[in-house]
Protein backbone atom coordinates (compact mmCIF):
# COMPACT_ATOMS: atom_id res chain seq x y z
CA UNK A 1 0.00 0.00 0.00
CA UNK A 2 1.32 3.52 -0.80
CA UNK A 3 2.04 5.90 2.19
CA UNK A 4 1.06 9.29 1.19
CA UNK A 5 2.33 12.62 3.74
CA UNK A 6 2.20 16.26 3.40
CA UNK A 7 5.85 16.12 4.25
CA UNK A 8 8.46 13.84 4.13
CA UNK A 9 12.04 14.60 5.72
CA UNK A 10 15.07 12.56 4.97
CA UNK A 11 17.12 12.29 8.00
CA UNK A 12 16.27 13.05 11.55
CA UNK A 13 19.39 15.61 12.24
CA UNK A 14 18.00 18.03 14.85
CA UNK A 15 17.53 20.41 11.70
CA UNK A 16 15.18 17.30 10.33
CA UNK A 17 13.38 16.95 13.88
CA UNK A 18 12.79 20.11 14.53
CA UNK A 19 11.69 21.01 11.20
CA UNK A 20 9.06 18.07 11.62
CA UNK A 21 7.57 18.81 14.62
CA UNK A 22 6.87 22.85 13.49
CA UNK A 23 4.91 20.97 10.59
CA UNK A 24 2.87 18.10 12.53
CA UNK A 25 2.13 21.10 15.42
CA UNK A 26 0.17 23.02 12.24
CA UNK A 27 -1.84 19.63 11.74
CA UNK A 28 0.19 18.43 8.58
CA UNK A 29 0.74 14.70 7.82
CA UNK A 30 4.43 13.96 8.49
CA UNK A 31 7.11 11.40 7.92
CA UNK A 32 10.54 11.24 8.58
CA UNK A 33 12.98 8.48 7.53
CA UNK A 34 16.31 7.80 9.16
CA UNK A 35 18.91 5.60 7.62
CA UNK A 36 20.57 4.28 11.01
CA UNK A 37 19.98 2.41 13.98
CA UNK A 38 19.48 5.89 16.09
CA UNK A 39 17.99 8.73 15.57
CA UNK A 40 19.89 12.62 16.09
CA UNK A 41 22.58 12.72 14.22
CA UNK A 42 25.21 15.01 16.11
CA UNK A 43 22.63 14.24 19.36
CA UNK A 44 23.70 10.38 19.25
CA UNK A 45 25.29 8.89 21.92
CA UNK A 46 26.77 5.38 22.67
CA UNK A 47 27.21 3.78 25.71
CA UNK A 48 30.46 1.47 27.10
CA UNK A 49 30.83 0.11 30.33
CA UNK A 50 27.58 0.52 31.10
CA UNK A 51 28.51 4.70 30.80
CA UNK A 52 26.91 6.84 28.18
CA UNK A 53 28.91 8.96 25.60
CA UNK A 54 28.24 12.08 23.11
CA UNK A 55 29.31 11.68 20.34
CA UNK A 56 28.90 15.75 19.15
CA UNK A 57 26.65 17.22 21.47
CA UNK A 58 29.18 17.94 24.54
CA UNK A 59 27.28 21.32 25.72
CA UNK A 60 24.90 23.55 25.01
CA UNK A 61 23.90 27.44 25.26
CA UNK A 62 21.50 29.67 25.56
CA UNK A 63 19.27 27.55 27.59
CA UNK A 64 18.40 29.98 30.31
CA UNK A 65 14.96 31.39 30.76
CA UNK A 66 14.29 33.89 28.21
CA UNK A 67 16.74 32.76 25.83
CA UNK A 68 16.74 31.97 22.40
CA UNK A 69 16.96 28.13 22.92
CA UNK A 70 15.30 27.74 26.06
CA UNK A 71 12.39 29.71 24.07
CA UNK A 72 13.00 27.55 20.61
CA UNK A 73 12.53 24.17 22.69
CA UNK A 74 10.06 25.85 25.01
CA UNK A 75 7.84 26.33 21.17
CA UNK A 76 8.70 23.19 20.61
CA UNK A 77 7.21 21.84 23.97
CA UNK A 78 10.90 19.56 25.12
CA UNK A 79 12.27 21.85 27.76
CA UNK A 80 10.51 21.32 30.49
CA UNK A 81 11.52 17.60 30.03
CA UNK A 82 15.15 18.01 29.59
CA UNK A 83 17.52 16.54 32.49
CA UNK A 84 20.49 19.60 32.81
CA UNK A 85 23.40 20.77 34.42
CA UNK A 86 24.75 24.40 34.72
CA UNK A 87 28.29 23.99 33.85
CA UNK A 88 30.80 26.46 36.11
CA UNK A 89 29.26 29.88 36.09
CA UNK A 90 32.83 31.28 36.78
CA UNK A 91 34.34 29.63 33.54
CA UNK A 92 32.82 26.73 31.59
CA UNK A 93 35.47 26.96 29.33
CA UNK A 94 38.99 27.07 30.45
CA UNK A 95 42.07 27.92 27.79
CA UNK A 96 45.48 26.77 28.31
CA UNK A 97 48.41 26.89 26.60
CA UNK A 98 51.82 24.93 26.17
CA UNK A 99 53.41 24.95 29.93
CA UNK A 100 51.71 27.97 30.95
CA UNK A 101 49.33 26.67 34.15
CA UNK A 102 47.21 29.59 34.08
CA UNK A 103 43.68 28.51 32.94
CA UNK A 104 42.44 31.34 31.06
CA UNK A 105 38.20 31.30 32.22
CA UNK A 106 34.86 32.20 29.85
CA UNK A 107 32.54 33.00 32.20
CA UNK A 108 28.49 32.79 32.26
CA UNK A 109 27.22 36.31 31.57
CA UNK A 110 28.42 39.70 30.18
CA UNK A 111 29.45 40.87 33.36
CA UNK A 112 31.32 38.09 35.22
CA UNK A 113 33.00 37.32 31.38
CA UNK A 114 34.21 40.51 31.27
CA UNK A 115 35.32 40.59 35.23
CA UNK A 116 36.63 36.88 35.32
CA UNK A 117 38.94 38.02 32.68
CA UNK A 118 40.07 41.01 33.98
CA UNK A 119 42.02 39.30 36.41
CA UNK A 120 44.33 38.03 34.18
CA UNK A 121 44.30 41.28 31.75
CA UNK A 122 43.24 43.91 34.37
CA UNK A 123 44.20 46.78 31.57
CA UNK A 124 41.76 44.88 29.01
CA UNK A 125 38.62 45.47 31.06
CA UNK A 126 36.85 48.05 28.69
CA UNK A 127 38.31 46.29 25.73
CA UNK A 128 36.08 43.28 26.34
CA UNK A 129 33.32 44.93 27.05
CA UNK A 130 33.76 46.08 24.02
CA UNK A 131 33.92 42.53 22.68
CA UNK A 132 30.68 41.50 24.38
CA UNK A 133 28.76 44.61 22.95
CA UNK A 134 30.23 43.53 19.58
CA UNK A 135 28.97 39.87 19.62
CA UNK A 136 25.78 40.40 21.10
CA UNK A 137 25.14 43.57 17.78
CA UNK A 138 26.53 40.94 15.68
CA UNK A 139 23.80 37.99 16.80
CA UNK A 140 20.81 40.95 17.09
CA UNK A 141 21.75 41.29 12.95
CA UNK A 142 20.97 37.86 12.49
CA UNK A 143 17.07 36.48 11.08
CA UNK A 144 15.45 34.75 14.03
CA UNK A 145 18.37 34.78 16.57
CA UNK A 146 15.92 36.64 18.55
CA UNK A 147 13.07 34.36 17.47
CA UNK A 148 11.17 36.65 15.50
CA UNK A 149 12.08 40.16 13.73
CA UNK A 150 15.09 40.76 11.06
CA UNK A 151 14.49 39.55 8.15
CA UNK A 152 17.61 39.41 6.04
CA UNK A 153 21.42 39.28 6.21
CA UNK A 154 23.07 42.85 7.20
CA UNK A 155 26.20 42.30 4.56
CA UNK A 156 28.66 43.96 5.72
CA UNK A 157 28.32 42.17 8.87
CA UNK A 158 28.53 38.91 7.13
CA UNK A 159 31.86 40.50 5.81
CA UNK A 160 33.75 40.84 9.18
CA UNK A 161 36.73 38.94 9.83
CA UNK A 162 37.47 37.30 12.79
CA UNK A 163 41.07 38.08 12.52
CA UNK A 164 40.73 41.67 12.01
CA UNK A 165 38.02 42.02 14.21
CA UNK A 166 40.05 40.65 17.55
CA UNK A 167 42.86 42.65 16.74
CA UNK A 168 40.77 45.96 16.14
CA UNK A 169 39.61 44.90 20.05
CA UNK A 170 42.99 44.49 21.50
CA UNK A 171 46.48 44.55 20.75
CA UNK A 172 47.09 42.20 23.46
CA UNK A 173 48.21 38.84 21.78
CA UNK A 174 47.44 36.41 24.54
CA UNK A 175 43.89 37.84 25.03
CA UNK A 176 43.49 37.43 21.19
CA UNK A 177 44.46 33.65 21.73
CA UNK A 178 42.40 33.25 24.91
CA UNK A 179 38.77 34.73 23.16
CA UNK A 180 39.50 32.72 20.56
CA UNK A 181 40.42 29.78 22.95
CA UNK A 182 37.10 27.42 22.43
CA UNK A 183 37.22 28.27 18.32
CA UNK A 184 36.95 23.92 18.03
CA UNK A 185 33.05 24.90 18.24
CA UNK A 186 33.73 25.73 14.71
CA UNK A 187 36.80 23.95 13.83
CA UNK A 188 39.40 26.52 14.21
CA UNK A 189 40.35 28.78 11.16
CA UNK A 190 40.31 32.03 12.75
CA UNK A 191 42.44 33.52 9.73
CA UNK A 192 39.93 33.62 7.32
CA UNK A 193 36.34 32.94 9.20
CA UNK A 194 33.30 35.31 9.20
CA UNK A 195 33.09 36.59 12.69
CA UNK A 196 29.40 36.31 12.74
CA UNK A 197 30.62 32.41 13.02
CA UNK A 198 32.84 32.83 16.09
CA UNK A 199 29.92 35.20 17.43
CA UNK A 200 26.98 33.24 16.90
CA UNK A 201 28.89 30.32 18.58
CA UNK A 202 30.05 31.64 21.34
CA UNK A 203 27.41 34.44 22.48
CA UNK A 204 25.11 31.95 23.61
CA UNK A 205 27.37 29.81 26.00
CA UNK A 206 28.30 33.32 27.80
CA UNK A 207 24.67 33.75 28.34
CA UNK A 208 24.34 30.14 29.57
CA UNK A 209 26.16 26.96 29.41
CA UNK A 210 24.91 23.78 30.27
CA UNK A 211 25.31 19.95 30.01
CA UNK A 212 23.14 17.36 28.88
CA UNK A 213 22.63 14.57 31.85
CA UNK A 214 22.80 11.08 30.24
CA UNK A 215 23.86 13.18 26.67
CA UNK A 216 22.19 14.66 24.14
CA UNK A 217 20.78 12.06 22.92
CA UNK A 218 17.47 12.84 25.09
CA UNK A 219 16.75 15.99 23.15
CA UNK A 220 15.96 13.90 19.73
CA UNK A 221 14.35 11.65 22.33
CA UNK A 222 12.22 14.23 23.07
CA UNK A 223 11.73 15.31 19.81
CA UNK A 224 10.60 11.86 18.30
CA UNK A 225 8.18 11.47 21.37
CA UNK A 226 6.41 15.07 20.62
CA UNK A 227 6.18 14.22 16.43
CA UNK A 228 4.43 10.89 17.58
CA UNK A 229 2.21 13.19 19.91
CA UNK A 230 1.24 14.95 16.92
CA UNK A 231 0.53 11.84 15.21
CA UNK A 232 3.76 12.01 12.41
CA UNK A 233 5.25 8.73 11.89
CA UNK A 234 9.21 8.15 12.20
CA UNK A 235 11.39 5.28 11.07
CA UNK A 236 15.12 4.14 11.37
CA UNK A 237 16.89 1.42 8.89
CA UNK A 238 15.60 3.56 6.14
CA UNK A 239 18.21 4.74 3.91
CA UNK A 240 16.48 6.57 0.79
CA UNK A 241 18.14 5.27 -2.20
CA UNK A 242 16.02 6.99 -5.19
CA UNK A 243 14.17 10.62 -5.47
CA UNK A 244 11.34 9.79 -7.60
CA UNK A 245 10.17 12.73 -10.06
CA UNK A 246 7.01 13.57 -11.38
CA UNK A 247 6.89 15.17 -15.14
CA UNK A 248 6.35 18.46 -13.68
CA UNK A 249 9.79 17.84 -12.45
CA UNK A 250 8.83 17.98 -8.79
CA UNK A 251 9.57 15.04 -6.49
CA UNK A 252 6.77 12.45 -6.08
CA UNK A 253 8.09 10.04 -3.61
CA UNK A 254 11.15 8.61 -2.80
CA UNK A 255 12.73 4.78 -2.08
CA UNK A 256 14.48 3.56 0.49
CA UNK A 257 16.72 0.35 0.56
CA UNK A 258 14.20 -2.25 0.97
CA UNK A 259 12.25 -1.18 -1.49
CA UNK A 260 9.68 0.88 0.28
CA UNK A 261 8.06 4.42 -1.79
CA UNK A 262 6.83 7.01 -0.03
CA UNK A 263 4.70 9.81 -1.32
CA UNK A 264 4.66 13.63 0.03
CA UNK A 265 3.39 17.06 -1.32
CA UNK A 266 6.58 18.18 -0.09
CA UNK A 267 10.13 17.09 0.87
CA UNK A 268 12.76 18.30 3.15
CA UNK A 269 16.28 17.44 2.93
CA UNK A 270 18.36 17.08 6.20
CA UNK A 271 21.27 15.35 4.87
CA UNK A 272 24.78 16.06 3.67
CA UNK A 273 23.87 18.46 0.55
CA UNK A 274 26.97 16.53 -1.38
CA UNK A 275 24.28 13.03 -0.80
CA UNK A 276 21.72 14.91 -1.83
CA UNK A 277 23.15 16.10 -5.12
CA UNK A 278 23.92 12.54 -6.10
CA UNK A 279 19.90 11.32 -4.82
CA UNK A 280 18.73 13.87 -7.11
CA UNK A 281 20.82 13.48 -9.89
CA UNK A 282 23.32 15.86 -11.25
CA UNK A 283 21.40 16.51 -14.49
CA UNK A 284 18.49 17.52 -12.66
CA UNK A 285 20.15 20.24 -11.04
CA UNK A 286 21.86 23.87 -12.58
CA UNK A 287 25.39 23.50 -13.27
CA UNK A 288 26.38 26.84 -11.42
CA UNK A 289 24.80 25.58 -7.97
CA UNK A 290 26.67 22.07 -8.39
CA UNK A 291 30.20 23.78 -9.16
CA UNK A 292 29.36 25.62 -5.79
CA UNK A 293 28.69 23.10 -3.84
CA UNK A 294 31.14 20.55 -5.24
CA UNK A 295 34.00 23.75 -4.69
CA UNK A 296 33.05 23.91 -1.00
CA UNK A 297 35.55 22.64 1.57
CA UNK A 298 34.84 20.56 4.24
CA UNK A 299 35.88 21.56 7.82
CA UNK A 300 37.98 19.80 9.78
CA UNK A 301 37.03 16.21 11.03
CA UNK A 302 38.57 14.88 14.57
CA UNK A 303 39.41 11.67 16.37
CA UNK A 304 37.60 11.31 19.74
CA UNK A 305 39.34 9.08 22.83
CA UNK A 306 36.87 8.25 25.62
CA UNK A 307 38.56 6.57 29.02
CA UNK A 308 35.99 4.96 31.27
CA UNK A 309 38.02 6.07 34.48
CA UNK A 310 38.50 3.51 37.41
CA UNK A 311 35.98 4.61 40.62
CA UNK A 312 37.07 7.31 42.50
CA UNK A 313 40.55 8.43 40.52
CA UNK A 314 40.10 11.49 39.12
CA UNK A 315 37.95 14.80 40.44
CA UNK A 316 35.56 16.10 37.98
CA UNK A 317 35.55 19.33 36.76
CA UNK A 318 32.85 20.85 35.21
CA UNK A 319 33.78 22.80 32.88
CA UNK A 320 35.74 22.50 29.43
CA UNK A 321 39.23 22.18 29.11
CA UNK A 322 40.66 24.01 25.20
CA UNK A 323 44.40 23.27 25.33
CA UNK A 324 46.58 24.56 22.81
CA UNK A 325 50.27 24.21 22.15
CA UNK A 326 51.29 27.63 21.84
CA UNK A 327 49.19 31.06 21.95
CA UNK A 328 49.65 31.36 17.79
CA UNK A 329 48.38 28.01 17.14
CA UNK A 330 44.92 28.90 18.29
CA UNK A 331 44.43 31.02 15.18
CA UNK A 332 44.40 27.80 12.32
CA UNK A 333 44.83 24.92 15.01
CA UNK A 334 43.46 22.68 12.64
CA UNK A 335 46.10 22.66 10.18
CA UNK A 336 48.30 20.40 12.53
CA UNK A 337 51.87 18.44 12.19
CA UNK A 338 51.03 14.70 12.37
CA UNK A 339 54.37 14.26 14.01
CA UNK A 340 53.11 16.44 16.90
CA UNK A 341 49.91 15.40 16.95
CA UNK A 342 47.80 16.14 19.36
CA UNK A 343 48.61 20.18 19.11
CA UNK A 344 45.27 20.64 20.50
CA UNK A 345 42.79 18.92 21.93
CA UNK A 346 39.35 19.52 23.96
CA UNK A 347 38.90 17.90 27.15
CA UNK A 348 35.68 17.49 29.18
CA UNK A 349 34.38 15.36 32.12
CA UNK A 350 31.20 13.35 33.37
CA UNK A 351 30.21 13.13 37.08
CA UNK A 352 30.13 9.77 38.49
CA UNK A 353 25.94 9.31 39.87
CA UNK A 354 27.67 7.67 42.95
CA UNK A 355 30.19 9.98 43.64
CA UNK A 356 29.60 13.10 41.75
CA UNK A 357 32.87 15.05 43.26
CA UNK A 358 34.61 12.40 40.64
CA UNK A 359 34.77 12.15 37.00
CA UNK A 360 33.46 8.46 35.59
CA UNK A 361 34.68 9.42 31.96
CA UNK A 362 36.67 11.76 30.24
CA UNK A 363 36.07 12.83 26.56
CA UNK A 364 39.38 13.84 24.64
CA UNK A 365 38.67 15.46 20.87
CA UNK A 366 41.86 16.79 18.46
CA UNK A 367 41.39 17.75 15.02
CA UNK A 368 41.87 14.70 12.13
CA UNK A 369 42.49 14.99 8.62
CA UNK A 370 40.20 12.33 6.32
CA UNK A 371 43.45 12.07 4.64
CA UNK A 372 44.73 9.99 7.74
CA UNK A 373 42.12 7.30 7.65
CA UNK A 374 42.27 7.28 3.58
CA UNK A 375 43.31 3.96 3.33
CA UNK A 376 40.07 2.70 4.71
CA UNK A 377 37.14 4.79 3.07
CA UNK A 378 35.88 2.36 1.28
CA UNK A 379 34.74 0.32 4.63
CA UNK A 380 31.66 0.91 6.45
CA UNK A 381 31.11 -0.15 10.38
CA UNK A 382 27.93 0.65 11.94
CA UNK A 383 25.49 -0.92 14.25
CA UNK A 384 23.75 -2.68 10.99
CA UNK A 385 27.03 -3.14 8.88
CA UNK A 386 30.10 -4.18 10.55
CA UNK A 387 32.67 -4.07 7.79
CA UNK A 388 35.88 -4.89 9.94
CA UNK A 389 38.54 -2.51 9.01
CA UNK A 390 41.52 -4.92 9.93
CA UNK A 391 44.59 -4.89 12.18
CA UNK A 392 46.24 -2.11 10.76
CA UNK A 393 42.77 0.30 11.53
CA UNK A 394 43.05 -0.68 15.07
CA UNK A 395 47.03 -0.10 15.38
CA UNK A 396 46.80 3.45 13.82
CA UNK A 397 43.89 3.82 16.91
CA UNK A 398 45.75 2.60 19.33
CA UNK A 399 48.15 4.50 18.74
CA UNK A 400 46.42 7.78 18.25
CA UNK A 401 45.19 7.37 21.72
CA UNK A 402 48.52 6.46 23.09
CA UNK A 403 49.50 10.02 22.14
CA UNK A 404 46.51 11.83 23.68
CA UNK A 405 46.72 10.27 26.62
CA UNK A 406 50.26 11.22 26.57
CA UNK A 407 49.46 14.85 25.89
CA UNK A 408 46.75 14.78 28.39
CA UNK A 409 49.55 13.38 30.90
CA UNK A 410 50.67 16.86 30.84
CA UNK A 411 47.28 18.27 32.64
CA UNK A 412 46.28 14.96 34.79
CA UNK A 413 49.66 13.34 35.70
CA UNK A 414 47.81 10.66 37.20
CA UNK A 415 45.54 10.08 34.41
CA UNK A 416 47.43 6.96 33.23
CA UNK A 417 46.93 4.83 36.21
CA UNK A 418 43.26 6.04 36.23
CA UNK A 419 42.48 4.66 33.23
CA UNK A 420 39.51 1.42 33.24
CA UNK A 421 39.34 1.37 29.29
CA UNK A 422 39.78 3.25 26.59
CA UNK A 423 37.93 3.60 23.29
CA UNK A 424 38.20 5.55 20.18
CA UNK A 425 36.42 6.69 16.69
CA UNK A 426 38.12 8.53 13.87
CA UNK A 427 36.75 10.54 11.21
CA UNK A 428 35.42 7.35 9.53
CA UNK A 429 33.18 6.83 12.85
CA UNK A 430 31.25 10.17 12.04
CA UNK A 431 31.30 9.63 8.48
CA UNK A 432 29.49 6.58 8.80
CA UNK A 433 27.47 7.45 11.94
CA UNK A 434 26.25 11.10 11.44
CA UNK A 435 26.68 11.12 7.53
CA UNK A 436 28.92 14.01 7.28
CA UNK A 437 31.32 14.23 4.41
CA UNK A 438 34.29 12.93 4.98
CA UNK A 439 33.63 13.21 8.77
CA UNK A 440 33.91 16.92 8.77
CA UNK A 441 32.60 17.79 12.12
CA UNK A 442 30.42 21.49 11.09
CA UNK A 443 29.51 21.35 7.30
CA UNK A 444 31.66 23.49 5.14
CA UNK A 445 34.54 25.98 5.52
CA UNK A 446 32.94 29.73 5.72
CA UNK A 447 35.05 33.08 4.74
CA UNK A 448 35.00 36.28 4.91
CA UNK A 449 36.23 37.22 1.73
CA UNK A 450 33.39 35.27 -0.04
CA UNK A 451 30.62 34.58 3.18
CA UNK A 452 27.20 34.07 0.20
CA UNK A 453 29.29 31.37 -1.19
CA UNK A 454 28.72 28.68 1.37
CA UNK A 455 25.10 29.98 2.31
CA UNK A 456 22.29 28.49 0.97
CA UNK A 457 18.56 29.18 0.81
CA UNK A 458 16.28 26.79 2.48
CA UNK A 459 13.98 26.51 -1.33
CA UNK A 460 15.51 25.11 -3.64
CA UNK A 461 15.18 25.48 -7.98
CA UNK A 462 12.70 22.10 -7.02
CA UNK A 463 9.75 24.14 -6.04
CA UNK A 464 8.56 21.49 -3.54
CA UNK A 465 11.79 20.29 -2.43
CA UNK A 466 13.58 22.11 0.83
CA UNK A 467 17.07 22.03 2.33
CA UNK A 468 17.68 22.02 6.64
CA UNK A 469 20.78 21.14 8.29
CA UNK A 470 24.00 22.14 9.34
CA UNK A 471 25.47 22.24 5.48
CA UNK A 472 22.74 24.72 5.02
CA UNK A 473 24.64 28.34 6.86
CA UNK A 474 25.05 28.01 10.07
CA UNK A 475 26.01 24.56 12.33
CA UNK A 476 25.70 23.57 15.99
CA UNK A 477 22.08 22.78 18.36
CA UNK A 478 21.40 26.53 17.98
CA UNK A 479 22.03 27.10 14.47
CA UNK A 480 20.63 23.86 12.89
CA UNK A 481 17.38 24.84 15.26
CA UNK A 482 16.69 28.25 14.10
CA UNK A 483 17.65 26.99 10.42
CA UNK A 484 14.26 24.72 10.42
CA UNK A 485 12.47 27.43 11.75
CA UNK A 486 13.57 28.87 8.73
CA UNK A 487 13.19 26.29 6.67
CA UNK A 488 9.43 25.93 8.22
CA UNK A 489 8.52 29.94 7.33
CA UNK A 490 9.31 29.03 3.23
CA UNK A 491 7.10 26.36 3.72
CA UNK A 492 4.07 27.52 6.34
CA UNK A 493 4.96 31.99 5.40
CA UNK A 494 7.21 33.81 7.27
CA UNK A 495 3.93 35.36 9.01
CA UNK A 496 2.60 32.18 10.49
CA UNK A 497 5.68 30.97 11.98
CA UNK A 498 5.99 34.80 13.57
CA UNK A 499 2.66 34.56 14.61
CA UNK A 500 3.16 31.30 16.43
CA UNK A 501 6.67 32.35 18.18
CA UNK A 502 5.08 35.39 19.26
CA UNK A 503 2.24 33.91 20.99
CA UNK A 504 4.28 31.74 22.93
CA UNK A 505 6.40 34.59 24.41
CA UNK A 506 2.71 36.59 25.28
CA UNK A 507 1.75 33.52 26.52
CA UNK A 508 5.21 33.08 28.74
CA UNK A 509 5.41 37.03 29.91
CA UNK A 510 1.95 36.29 31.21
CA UNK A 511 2.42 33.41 33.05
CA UNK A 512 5.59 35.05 34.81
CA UNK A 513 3.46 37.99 36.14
């Protein structure tokens, strides 16, 4: 029998999710199809040793009462539901460098960022001030940062470079390196990248930062549980294969694997754009947007090392640790020396339930070239298709872990004796799991030079097929988030979705009073 929807997503990213739900809340038939065992893709998590692991999702902003995510999943009816931790108000991040011991704090709020630095750079106080004003003018210019209002791109903010833009701030090098200090939120080229990127990222974590108990894997939990709610039907092990067209040239339906068709007025695309070109087919699609997607660059992938920790061994800390290997490295970090690999690396930390004044797991992520795991691309291993990848796979692990846990010897000298087990995934591991090409960890490299290059409008030259997802502008839980709201206003009106967002913040102001 032939399933017939109003929409049909392919892939349940949060961009896919989200997207979804805004639809089945307006009454619409939905379906969304998921090629892999779990649903989330950045939100997945794993669990070894009986302990649960993120595999993207290591913290999140903005989550505060008022603000634009709490508000976002408050629309979306999850927050009340989700199980969080405040990380350290008094720095969530922490920035070191080389042998220096001093551990550089981002603070939670304006005020105590501005004050918690000022320590360390008491002459820089009004200069980051400065920098706070300058991200939060530089979020306010963005479409639906602030939920409703704005409705296009202010250029010649899109224009500003990161670079020049922290050194019109201060001339003082090491503060340069330490506000740049958590840049692995969007892989690290501070050269070249927009600084609406590094703003948007970090702007919300200095309003709020907060962890995900048992990962955040509960927010497409969540999610999935509120499209069923609304009656929209959602289904793992189902790859799409085909995009079926109609003579009109819009799609009809699509495949999946086993065989299956589904049917849909109208489509939304939440995977890699480079899988979607191929689904389509290139001769369905204008030469001048396929030489600009096909010229796009990935970002940076990385290589994750997770040690289950033995009871009672190490204290937790709850905050992030960004360690660099020198103050100038920060700037293009990942463009690294393999010899000296791991130049950088992000370090974080999960209470123990028992004991929560110790740390059950650590998480240790450094940047990875695809070029490194080359030799095995043509292997797949995940939950439904364990392609082994042979002895020489795991020896390259091993010993890509053996150096991490030899840089992070340097922070925890204990660490070694600590350790329970220790596992690993490489850039194949997201490739395969989270469908990102070549495992790049945020979509595609952005610059300032050329910032309209790498954006992309949600409607695409198909008039009923749409595009959501961190390859379309802007990546991370935030981004991806407002992106299907925006994706949802091409296909509901602009008006409608405004209309909705601003009855729930009436309806929120009045419940507060």
């Amino acid at each position: 029998m032939k399933k017939h929807y109003d929409i049909l997503v392919i892939g349940s990213g949060i961009g896919g999710l989200v997207s979804a739900l805004i639809l089945a809340k307006e009454g619409l038939k939905v379906c969304v199809l998921e090629k892999n065992n779990q649903y989330g893709g950045n939100l997945q998590t794993f669990s070894r040793d009986k302990l649960i692991f993120d595999t993207g999702v290591h913290y999140l902003g903005g989550l505060s009462k008022g603000q634009n995510l709490h508000q976002f999943f408050s629309y979306l009816e999850i927050m009340k539901d989700l199980e969080l931790q405040k990380m350290d108000e008094n720095g969530y991040d922490k920035i070191t460098f080389g042998d220096d011991e001093i551990e550089y704090p981002h603070a939670q709020g304006y005020e105590n960022f501005v004050a918690q630095l000022s320590k360390y750079f008491p002459e820089e106080k009004e200069n980051l001030e400065n920098y706070c004003e300058e991200i939060q003018r530089v979020c306010n210019n963005f479409p639906r940062y602030n939920l409703i209002g704005k409705d296009s791109y202010n250029e010649e903010i899109l224009h500003l470079n990161t670079r020049r833009f922290l050194e019109s701030i201060t001339s003082n090098k090491k503060l340069q390196s330490v506000l740049l200090g958590s840049n692995f939120l969007y892989a690290g080229d501070s050269e070249n990248i927009p600084f609406y990127v590094h703003a948007l990222t970090v702007n919300s974590y200095i309003q709020s930062a907060y962890k995900c108990k048992k990962g955040g894997s509960q927010i497409s939990k969540l999610l999935i549980r509120k499209l069923r709610e609304y009656g929209a039907e959602v289904y793992k092990h189902s790859e799409v294969t085909e995009v079926i067209f109609d003579e009109n040239n819009t799609v009809s339906a699509v495949k999946t694997k086993s065989g299956k068709e589904y049917f849909a007025k109208q489509f939304i695309s939440n995977i890699e754009i480079r899988c979607l070109t191929k689904l389509i087919g290139e001769e369905k699609l204008k030469k001048s947007f396929l030489n600009r997607v096909m010229s796009w660059e990935p970002v940076s992938s990385c290589f994750s090392v997770y040690l289950v920790l033995k009871p009672q061994s190490i204290t937790n800390f709850n905050y992030n640790i960004y360690h660099f290997s020198s103050e100038e490295s920060v700037w293009n970090a990942y463009r690294y020396n393999k010899n000296n690999w791991p130049e950088t690396f992000m370090l974080s930390s999960t209470a123990s339930e028992k004991h929560p004044e110790f740390a059950e797991s650590l998480t240790a992520i450094s940047y990875m070239d695809f070029d490194e795991v080359k030799e095995w691309e043509n292997s797949i291993h995940t939950i439904t298709n364990k392609q082994e990848r042979g002895v020489q796979y795991d020896k390259f692990k091993k010993e890509k872990a053996e150096k991490m846990i030899e840089a992070l010897e340097k922070k925890i000298p204990n660490i070694r004796d600590s350790i329970k087990n220790i596992y690993t995934s490489s850039p194949l591991s997201y490739r395969d799991y989270i469908g990102s090409f070549e495992g790049n960890m945020y979509g595609y490299i952005k610059s300032s030079e050329n910032p309209l290059k790498t954006m992309v409008s949600p409607r695409t030259k198909i008039s009923n097929l749409f595009l959501t997802g961190q390859s379309v502008n802007m990546h991370g839980i935030l981004g991806c988030t407002i992106g299907a709201f925006n994706t949802c206003a091409e296909i509901l009106g602009k008006e409608l979705i405004d209309e909705r967002l601003t009855q729930m913040i009436n309806k929120n102001r009045s419940e507060e009073k």
